[in-house]
N, C-alpha and C. Protein backbone atom coordinates (compact mmCIF):
# COMPACT_ATOMS: atom_id res chain seq x y z
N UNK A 1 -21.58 15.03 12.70
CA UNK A 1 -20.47 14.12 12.85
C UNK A 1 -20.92 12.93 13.69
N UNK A 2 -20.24 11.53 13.29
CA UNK A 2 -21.20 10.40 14.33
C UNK A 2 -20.39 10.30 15.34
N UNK A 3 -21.33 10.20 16.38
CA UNK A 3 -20.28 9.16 17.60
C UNK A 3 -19.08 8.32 17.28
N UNK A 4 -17.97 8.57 18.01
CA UNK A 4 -17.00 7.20 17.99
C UNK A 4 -17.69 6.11 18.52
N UNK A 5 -17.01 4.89 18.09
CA UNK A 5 -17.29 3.96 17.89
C UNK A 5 -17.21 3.74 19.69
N UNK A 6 -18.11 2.43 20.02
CA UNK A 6 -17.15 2.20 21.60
C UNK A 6 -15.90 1.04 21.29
N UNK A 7 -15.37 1.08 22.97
CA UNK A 7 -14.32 -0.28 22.41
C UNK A 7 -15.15 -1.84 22.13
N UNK A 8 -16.35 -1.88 22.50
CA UNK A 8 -16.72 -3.20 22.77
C UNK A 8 -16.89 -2.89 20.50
N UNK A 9 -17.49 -2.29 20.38
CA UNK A 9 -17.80 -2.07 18.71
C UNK A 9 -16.60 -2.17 18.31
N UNK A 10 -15.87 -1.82 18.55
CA UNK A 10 -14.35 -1.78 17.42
C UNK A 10 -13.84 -3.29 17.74
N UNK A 11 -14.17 -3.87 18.63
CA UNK A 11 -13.78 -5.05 19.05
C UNK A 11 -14.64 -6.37 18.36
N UNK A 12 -16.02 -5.98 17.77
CA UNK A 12 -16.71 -6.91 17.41
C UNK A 12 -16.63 -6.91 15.68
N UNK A 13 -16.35 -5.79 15.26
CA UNK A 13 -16.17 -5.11 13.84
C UNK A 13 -14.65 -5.96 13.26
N UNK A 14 -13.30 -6.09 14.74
CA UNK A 14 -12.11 -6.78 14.26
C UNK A 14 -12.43 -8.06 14.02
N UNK A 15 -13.02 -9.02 15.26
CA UNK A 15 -13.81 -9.89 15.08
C UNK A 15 -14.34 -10.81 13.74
N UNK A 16 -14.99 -9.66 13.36
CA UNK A 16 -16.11 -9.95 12.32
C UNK A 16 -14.93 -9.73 10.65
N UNK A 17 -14.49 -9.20 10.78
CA UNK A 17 -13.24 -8.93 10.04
C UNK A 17 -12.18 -10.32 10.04
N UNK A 18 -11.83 -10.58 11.04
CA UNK A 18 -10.72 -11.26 11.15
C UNK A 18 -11.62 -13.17 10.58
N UNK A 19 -12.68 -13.04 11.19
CA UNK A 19 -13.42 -14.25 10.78
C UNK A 19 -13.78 -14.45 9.11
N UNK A 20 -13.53 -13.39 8.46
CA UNK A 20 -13.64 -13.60 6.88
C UNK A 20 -12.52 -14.65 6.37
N UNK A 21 -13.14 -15.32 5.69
CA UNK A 21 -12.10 -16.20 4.85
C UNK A 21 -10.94 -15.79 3.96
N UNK A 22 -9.97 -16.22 4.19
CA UNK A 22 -8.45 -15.85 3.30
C UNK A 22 -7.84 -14.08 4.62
N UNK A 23 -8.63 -13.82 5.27
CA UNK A 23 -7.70 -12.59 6.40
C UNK A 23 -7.12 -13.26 6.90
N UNK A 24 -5.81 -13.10 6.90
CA UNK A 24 -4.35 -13.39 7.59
C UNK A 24 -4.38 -12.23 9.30
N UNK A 25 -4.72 -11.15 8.75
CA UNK A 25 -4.12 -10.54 9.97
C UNK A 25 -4.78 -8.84 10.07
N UNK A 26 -4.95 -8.04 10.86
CA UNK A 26 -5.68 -6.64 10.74
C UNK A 26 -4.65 -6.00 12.01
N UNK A 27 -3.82 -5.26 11.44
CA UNK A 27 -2.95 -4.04 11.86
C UNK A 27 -4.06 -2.53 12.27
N UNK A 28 -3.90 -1.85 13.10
CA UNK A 28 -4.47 -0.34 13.16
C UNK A 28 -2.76 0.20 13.91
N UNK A 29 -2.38 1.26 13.53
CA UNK A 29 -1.28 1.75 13.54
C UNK A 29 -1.88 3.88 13.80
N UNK A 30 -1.13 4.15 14.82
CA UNK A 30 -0.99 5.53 14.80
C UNK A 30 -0.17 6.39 13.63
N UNK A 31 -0.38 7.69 14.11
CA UNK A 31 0.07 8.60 12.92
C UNK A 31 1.32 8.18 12.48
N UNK A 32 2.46 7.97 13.43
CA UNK A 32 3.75 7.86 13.36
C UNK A 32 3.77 6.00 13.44
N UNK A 33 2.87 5.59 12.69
CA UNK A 33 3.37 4.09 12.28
C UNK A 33 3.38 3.03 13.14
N UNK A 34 3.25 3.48 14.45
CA UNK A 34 3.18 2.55 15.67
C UNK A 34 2.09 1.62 15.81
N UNK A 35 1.81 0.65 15.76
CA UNK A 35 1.13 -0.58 16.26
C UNK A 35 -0.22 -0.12 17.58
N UNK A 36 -1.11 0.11 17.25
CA UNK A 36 -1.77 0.11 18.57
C UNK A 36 -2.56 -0.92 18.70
N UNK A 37 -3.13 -1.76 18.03
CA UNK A 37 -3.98 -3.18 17.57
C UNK A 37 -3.52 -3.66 16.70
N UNK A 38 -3.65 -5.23 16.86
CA UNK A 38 -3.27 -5.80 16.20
C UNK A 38 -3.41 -7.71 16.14
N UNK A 39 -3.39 -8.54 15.17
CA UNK A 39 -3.94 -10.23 15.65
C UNK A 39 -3.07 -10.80 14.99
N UNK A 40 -1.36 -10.18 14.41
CA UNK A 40 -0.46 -11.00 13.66
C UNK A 40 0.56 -11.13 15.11
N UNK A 41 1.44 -11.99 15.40
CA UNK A 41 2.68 -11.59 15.88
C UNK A 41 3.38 -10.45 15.90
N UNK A 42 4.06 -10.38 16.83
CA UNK A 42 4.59 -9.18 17.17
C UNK A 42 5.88 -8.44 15.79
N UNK A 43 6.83 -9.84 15.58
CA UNK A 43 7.62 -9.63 14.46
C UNK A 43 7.21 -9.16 13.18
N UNK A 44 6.20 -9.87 12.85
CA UNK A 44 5.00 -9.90 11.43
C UNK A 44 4.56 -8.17 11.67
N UNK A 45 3.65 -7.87 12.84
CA UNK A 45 3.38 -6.57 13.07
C UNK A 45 4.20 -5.42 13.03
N UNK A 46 5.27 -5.58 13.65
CA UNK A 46 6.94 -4.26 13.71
C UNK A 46 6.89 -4.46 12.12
N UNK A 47 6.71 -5.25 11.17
CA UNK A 47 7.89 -5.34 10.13
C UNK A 47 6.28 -4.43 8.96
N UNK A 48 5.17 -5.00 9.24
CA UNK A 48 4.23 -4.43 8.42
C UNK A 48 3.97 -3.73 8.32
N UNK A 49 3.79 -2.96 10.23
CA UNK A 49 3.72 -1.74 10.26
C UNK A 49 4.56 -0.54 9.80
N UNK A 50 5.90 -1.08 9.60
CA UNK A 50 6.74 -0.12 9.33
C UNK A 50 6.22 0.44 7.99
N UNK A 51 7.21 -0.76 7.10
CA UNK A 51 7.11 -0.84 5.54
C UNK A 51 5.92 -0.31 5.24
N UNK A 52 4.33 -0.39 5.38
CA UNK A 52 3.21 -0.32 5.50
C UNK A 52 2.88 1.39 5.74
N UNK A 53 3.79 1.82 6.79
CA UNK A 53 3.05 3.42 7.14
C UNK A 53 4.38 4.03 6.20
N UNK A 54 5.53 4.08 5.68
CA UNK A 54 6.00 4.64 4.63
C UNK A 54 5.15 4.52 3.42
N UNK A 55 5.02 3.37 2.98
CA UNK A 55 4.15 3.25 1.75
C UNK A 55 3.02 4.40 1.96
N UNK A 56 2.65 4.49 3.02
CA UNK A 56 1.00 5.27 2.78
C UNK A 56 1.25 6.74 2.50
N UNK A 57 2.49 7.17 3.34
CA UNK A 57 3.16 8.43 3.50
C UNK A 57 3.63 8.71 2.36
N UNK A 58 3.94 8.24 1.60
CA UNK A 58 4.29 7.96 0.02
C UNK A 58 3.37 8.02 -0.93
N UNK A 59 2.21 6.90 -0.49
CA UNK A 59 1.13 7.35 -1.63
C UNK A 59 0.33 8.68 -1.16
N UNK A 60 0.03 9.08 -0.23
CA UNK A 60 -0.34 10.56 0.38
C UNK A 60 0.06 11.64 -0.20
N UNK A 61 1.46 11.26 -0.03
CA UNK A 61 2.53 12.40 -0.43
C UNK A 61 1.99 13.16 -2.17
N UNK A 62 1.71 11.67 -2.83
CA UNK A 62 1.94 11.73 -4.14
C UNK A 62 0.82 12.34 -4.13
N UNK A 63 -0.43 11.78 -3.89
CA UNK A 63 -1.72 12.10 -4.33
C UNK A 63 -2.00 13.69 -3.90
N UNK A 64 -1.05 14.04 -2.82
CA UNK A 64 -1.71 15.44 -2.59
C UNK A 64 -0.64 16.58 -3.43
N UNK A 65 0.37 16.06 -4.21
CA UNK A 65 1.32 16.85 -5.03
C UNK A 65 0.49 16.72 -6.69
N UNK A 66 -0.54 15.84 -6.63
CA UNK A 66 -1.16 16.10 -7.74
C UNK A 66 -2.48 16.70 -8.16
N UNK A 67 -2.96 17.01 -6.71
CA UNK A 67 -3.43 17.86 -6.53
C UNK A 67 -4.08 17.92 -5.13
N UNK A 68 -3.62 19.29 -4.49
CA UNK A 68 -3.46 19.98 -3.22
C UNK A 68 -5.03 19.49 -2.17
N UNK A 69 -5.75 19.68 -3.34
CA UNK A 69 -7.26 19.92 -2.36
C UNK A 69 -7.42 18.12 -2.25
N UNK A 70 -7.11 17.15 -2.71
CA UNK A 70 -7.26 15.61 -2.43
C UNK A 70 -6.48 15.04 -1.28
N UNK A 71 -7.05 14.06 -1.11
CA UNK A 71 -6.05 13.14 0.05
C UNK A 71 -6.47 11.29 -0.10
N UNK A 72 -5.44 10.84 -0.04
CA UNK A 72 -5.39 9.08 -0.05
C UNK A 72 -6.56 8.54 0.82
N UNK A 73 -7.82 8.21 0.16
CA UNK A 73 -9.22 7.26 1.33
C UNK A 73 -8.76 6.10 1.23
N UNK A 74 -8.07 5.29 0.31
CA UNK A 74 -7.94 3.72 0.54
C UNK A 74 -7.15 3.10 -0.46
N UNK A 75 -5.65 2.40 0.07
CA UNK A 75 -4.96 2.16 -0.69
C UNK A 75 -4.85 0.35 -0.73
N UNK A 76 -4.78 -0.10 -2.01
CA UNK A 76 -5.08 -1.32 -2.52
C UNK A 76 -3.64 -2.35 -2.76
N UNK A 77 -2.84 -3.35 -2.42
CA UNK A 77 -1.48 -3.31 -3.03
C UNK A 77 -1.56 -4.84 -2.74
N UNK A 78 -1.88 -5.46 -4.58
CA UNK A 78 -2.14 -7.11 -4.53
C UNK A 78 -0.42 -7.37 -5.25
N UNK A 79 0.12 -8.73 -4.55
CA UNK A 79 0.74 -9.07 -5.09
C UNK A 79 0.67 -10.81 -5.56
N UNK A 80 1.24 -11.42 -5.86
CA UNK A 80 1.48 -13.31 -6.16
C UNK A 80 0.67 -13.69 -5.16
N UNK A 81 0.94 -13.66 -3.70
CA UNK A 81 0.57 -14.12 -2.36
C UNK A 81 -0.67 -13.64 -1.98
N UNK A 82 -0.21 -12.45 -1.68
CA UNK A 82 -0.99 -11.51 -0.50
C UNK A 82 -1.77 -10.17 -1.34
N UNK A 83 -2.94 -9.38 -0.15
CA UNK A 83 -3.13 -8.60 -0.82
C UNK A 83 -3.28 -7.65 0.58
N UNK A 84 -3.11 -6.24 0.42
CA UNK A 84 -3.28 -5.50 1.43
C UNK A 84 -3.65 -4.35 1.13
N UNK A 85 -4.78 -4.50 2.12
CA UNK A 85 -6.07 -3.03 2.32
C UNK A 85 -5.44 -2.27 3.10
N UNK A 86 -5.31 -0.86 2.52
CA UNK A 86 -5.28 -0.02 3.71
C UNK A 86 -6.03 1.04 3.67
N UNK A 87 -6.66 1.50 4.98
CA UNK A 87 -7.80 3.05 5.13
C UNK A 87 -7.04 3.92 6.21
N UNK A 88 -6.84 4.86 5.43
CA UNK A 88 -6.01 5.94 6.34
C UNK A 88 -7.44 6.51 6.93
N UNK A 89 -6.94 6.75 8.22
CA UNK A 89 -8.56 7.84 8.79
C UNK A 89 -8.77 8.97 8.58
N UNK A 90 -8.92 9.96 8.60
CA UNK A 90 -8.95 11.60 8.05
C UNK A 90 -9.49 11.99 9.26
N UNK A 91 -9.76 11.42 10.20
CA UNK A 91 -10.44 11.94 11.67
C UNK A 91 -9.71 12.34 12.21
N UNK A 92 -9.45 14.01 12.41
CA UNK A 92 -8.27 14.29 13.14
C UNK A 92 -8.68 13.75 15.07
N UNK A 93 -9.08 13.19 15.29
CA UNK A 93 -9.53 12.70 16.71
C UNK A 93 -8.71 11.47 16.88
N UNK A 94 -8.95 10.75 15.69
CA UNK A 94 -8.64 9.27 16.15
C UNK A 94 -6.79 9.16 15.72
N UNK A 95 -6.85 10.23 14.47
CA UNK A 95 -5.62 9.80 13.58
C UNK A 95 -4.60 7.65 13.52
N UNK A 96 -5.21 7.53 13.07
CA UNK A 96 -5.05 6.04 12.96
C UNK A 96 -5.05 5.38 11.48
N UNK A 97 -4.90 4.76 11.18
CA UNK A 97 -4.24 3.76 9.78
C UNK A 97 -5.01 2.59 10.03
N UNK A 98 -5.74 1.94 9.67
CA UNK A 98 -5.66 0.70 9.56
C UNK A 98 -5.53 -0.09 8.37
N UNK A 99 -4.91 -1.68 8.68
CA UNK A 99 -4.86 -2.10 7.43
C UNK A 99 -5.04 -3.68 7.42
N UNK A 100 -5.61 -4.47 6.55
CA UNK A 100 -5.72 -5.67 6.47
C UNK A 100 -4.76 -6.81 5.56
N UNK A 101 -4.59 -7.91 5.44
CA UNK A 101 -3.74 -8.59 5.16
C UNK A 101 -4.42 -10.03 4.72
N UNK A 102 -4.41 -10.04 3.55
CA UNK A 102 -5.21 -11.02 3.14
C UNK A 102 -4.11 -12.10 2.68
């Protein structure tokens, strides 16, 4: 199993992330949907995070009712505007969501 990351690494990785062209914004959210990082506004963040950790709980839900032994690695959802990445973690250590906002 690898080392966690440190904070200065998770900090240079958002960074390096957030500096890509067309990223709007990078959410990481706990189990229960809560905001723990984040580079949108606070309003933008409450409202993404919400909508955002149902959706995943939803596609989870589905994928593991179609079959038991699978689970959701990365959910994709482009629309007119925007497009949004999300990577659920499977690390029961970190349990965390993150997601991007293009």
């Amino acid at each position: 199993m690898p080392p966690f990351p440190s904070q200065a690494e998770v900090e240079e990785t958002l960074k390096r992330i957030q500096s890509q062209n067309g990223v709007q914004g990078i959410i990481i959210v706990n189990t229960e949907g809560i905001p723990i990082k984040t580079t949108l506004d606070n309003a933008s963040t409450v409202q993404y995070a919400g909508l955002i950790h149902q959706l995943v709980m939803k596609a989870r839900s589905t994928v593991r009712d179609i079959d038991p032994q699978n689970d959701l690695t990365f959910l994709r959802v482009r629309s007119k505007k925007n497009e949004i990445m999300i990577a659920p973690d499977k690390d029961a250590f970190s349990n965390k969501t993150s997601f991007l906002l293009y």
